[in-house]
Protein backbone atom coordinates (compact mmCIF):
# COMPACT_ATOMS: atom_id res chain seq x y z
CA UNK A 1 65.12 137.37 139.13
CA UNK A 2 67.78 136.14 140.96
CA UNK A 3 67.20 135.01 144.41
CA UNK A 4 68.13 137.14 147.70
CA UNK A 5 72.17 136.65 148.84
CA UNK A 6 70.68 134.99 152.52
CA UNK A 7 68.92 132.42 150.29
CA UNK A 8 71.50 131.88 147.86
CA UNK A 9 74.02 130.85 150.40
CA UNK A 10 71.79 129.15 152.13
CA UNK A 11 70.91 126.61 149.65
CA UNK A 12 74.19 126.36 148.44
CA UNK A 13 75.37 125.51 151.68
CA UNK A 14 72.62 122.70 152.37
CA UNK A 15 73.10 121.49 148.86
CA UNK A 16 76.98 120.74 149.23
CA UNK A 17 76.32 119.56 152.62
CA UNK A 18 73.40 117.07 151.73
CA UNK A 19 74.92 115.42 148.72
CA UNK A 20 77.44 112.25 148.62
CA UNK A 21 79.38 112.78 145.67
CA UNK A 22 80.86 116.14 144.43
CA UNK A 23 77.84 118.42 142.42
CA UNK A 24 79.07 119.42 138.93
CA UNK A 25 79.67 123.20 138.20
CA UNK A 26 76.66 123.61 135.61
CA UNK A 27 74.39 121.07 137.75
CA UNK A 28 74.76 123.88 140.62
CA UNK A 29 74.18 126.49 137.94
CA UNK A 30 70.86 124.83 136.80
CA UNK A 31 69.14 124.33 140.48
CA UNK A 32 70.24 127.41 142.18
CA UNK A 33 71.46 130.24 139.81
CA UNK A 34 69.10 129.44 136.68
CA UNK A 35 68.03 132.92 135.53
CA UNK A 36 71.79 134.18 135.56
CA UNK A 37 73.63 135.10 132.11
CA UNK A 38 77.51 132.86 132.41
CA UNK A 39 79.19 136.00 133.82
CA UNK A 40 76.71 136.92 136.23
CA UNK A 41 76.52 133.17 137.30
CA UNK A 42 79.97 133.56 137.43
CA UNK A 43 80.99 136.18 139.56
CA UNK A 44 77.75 135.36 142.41
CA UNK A 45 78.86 131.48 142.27
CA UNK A 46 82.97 132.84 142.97
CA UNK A 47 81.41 135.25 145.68
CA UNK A 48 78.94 133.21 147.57
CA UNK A 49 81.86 130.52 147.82
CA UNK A 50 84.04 132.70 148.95
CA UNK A 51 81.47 134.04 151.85
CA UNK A 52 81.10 130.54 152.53
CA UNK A 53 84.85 129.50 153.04
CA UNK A 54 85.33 133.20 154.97
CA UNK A 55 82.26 131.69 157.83
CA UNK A 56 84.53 128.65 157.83
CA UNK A 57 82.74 126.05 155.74
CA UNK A 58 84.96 123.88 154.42
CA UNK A 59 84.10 123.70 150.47
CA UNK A 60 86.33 120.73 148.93
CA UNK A 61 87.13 120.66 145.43
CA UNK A 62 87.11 116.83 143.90
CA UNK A 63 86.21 114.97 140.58
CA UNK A 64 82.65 114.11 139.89
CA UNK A 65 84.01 110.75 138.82
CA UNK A 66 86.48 109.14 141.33
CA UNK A 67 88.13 107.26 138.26
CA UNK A 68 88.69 110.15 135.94
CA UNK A 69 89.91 114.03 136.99
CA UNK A 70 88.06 115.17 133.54
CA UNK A 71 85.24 116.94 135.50
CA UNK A 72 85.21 118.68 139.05
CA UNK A 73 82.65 119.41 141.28
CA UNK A 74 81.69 120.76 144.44
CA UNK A 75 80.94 119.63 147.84
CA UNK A 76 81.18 119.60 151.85
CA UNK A 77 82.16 116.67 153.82
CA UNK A 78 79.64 116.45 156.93
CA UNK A 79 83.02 115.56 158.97
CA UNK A 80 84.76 118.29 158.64
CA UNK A 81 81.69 120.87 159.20
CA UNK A 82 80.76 119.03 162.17
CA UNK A 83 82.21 120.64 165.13
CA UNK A 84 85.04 119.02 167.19
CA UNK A 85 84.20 118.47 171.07
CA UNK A 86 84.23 121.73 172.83
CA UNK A 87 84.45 121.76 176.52
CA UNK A 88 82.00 124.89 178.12
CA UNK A 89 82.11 126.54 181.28
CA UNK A 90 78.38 126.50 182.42
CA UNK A 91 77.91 130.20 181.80
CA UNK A 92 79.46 129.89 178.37
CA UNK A 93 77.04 126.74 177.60
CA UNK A 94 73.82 128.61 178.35
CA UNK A 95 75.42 131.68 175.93
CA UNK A 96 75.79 129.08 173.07
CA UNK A 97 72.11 127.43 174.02
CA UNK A 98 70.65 130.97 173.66
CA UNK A 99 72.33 131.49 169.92
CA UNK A 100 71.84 127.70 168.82
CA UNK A 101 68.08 128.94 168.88
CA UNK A 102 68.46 131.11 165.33
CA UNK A 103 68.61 127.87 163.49
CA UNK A 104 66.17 126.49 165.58
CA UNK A 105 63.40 129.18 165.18
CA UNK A 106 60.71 128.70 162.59
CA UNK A 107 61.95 130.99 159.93
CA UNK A 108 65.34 128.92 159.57
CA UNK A 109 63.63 125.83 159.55
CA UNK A 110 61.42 126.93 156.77
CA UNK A 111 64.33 128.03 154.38
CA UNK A 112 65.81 124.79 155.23
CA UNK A 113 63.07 122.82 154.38
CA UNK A 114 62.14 124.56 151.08
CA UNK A 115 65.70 124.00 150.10
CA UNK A 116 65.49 120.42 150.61
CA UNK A 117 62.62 120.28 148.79
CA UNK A 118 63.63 122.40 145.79
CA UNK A 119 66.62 119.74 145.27
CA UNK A 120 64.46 116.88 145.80
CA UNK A 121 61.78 117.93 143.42
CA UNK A 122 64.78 118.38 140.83
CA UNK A 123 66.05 114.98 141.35
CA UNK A 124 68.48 115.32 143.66
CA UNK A 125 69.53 112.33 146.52
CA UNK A 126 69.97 114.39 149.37
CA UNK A 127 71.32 113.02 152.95
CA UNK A 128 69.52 114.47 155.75
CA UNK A 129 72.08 113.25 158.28
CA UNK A 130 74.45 116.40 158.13
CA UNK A 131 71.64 118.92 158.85
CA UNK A 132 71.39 117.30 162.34
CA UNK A 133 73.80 119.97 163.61
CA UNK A 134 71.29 121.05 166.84
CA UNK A 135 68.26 119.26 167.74
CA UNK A 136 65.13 121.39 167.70
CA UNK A 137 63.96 122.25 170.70
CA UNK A 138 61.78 125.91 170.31
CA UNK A 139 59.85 127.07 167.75
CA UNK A 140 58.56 130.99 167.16
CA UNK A 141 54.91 130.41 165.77
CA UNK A 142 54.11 133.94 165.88
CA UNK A 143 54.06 135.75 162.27
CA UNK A 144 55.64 138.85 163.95
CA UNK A 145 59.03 136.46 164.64
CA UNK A 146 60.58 137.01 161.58
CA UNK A 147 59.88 140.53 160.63
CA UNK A 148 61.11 141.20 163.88
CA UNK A 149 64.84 139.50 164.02
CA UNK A 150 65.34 141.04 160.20
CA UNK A 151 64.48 144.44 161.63
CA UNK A 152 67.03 143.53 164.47
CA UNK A 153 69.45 142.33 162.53
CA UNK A 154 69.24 145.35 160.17
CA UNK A 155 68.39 147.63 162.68
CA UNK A 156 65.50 148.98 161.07
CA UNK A 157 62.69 150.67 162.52
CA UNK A 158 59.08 149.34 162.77
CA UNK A 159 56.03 149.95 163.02
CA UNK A 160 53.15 147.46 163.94
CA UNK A 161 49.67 147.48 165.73
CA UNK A 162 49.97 146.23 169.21
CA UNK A 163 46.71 145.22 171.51
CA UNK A 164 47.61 145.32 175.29
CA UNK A 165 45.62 143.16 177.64
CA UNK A 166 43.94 146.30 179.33
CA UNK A 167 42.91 147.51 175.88
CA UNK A 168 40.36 147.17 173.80
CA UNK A 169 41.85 147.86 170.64
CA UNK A 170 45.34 147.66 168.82
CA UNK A 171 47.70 150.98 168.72
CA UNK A 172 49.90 151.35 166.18
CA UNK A 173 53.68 151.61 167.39
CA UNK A 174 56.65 152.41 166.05
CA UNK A 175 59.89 151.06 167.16
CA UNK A 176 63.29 150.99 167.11
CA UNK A 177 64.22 146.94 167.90
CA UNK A 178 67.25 146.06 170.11
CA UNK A 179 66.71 142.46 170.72
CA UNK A 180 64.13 139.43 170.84
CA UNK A 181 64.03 137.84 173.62
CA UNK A 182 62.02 134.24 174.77
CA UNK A 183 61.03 134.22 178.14
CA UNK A 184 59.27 131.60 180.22
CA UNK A 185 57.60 130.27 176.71
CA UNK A 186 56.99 133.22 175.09
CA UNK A 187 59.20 135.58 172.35
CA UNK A 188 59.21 139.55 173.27
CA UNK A 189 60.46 141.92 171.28
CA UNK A 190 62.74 144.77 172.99
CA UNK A 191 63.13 147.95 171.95
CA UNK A 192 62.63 152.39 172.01
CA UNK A 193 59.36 153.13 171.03
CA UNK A 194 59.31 156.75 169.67
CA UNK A 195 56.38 157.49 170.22
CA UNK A 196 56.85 157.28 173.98
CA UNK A 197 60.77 158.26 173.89
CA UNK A 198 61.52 155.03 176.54
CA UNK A 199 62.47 151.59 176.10
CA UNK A 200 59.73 149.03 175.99
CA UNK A 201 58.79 145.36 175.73
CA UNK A 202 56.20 143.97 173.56
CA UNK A 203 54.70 140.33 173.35
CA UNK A 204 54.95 138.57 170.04
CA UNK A 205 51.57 137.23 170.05
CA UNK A 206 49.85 140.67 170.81
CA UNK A 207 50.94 141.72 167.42
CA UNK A 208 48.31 142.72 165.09
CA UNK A 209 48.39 142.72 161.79
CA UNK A 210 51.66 143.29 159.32
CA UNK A 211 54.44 144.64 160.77
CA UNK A 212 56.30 147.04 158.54
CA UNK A 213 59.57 148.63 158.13
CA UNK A 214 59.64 152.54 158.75
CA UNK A 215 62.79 153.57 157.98
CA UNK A 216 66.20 152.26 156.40
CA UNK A 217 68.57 149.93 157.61
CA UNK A 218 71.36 150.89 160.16
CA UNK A 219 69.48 153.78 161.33
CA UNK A 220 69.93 153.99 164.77
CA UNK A 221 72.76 152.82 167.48
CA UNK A 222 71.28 150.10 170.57
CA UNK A 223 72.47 151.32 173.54
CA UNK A 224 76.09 149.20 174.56
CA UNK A 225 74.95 148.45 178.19
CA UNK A 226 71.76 147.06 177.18
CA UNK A 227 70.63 143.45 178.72
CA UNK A 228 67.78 142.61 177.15
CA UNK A 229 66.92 140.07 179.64
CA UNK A 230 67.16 142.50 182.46
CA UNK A 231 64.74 144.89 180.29
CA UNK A 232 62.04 142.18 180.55
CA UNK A 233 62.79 140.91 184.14
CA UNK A 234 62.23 145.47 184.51
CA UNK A 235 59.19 145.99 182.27
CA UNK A 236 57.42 142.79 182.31
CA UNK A 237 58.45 140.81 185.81
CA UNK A 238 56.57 137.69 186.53
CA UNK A 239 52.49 138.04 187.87
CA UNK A 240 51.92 136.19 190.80
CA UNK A 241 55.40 135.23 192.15
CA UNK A 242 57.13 136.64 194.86
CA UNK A 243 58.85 134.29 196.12
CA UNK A 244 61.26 131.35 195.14
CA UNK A 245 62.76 128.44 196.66
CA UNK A 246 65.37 126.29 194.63
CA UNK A 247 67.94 123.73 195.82
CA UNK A 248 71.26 123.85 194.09
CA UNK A 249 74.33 121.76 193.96
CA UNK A 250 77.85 122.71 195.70
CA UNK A 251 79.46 125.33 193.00
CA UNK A 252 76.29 125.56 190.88
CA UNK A 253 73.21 128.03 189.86
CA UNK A 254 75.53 130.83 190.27
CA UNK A 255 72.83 132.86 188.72
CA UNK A 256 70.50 132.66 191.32
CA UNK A 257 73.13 132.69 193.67
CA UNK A 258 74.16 136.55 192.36
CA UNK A 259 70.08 137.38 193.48
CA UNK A 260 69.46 135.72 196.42
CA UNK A 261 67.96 136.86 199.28
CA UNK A 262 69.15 133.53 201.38
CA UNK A 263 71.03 130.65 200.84
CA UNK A 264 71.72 127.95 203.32
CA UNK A 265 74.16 125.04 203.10
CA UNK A 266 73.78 121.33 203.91
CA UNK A 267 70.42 120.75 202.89
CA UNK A 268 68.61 117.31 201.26
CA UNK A 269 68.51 117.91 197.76
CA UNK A 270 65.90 115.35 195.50
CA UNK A 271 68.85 112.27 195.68
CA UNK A 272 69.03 111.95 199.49
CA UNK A 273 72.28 113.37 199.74
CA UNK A 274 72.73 116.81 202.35
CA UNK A 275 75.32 118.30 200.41
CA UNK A 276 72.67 120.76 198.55
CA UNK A 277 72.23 124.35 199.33
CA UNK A 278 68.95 126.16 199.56
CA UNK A 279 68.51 128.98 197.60
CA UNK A 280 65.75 132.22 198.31
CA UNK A 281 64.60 134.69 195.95
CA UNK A 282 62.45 137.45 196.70
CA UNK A 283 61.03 138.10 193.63
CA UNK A 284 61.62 135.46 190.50
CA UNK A 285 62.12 136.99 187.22
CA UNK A 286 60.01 136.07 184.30
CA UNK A 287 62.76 133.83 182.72
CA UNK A 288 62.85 131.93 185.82
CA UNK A 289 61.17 128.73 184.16
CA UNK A 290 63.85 128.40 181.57
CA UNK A 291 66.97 129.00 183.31
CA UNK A 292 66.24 126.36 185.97
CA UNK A 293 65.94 124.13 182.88
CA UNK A 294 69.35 125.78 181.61
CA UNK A 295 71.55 124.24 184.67
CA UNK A 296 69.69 120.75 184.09
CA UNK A 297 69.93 118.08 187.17
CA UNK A 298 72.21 120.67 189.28
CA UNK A 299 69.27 122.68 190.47
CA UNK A 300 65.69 121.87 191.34
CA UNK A 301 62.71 124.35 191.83
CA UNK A 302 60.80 124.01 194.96
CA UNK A 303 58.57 126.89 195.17
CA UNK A 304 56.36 128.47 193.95
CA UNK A 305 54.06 125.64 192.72
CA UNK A 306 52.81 126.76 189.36
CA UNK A 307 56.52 127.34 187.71
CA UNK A 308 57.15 124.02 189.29
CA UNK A 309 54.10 122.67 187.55
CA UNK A 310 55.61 124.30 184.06
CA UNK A 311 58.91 122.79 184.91
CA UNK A 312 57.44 119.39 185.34
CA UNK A 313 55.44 119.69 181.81
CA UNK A 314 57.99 120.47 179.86
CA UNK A 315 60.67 118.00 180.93
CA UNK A 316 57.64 115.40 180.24
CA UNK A 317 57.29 116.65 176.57
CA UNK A 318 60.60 116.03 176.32
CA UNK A 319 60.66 112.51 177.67
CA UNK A 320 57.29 111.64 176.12
């Protein structure tokens, strides 16, 4: 049977993007559409370029053979996918760091590797180079990921076991997803559970089992004011902290700046210099880990010692 659309386009798109030298018509046909009669292939191959070109991927028409125009093909020049320079306010950077993380979780970077693998099995020379569009840099190892982000994505309800710390046992739970969510290392999934008519927050890896759809797609509305980050700093704030201490550059961490209980100006940051500003929170949200990372050199955690620790860690596994 022929495969699912997401698939389809996927591998279409890698395979135009991975090859050097226009891909015939019927050599397309043969790797990705092999079980479709010529009208079927048709009409799908028409469509899925046109869903292509409508995302903005530039599909360029050329000969197979630069010396003779018999025969055209198909591909898509890494230069003009790659994006131009963009210039990002620091709010809008940490909003495109947040979505550059759906290609990086582990579900996209399955389909992309069987894809490459599918056209290297069938004897294709593939360039890897182009698919270096964002560096990996956080995976989601926990089998409840994807079934999750479809359901989101769809918004379908769920239903899944779901073993609290307290508990002995899992509880089955059904649930209407609004968002997942990672937050100081770990993915949550946000959502109504129906069962309890109120939002909640669940852990990833305190998933049981299968989780299952219970209900068709585009069933219910999320809420417009929700902040799913806000839900989590709520439902699920951070044990053992109540109190933070960061150092900030002039004009930065504007985020922390929003929460803080005390800031004072003119203070030695890490470089010697007594042009940083102290910041004070009273009670650090869970996230806390990750957006110090987010603003990079511009602001440094001082307290409380164990998300410093964390901090420290990962910026090593980085280096290292």
């Amino acid at each position: 049977m022929p495969a699912a659309k997401s698939e389809r386009l996927l591998n279409l798109l890698i395979m135009l993007l991975v090859q050097r030298r226009p891909v015939p018509k019927e050599r397309i046909r043969e790797l990705l559409y092999p079980d479709s009669a010529d009208e079927a292939f048709e009409k799908m191959f028409e469509r899925d370029k046109d869903e292509l070109r409508g995302l903005g991927v530039p599909i360029q028409v050329a000969p197979v053979d630069p010396y003779f125009d018999d025969e055209l093909g198909y591909r898509i020049p890494a230069d003009d996918f790659a994006l131009p320079e963009v210039t990002l306010t620091a709010e809008e950077a940490s909003v495109v760091a947040l979505a550059s993380r759906v290609w990086e979780h582990a579900t996209m970077a399955q389909a992309t590797t069987d894809a490459v693998r599918k056209l290297s099995a069938a004897g294709v020379a593939v360039d890897l180079a182009p698919l270096d569009i964002t560096p990996p840099r956080m995976v989601a190892d926990e089998p409840a990921f994807a079934p999750c982000w479809q359901a989101v994505c769809e918004r379908t309800a769920i239903r899944f076991d779901y073993r609290r710390p307290d508990e002995a046992q899992a509880r089955r739970r059904h649930v209407q997803p609004w968002g997942v969510v990672r937050s100081s290392g770990r993915w949550y999934l946000v959502g109504y559970d129906v069962d309890r008519a109120a939002e909640r927050v669940f852990r990833l890896d305190r998933v049981s089992g299968t989780v299952r759809r219970s209900g068709p797609p585009h069933a219910y509305d999320v809420p417009p004011d929700t902040d799913l980050r806000e839900t989590i700093r709520r439902l699920a704030p951070e044990p053992g902290a109540q109190r933070a201490v960061l150092l900030a550059r002039p004009d930065t961490g504007h985020s922390f700046r929003r929460r803080a209980v005390g800031v004072r100006a003119g203070v030695e940051g890490p470089d010697g210099r007594r042009d940083w500003d102290r910041i004070e929170l009273d009670r650090p949200s869970r996230g806390l880990v990750d957006e110090v990372l987010y603003h990079g050199p511009d602001v440094v955690l001082v307290e409380p010692e164990r998300l410093r620790a964390q901090i420290v860690r990962r910026l090593s596994a980085v280096v290292g």
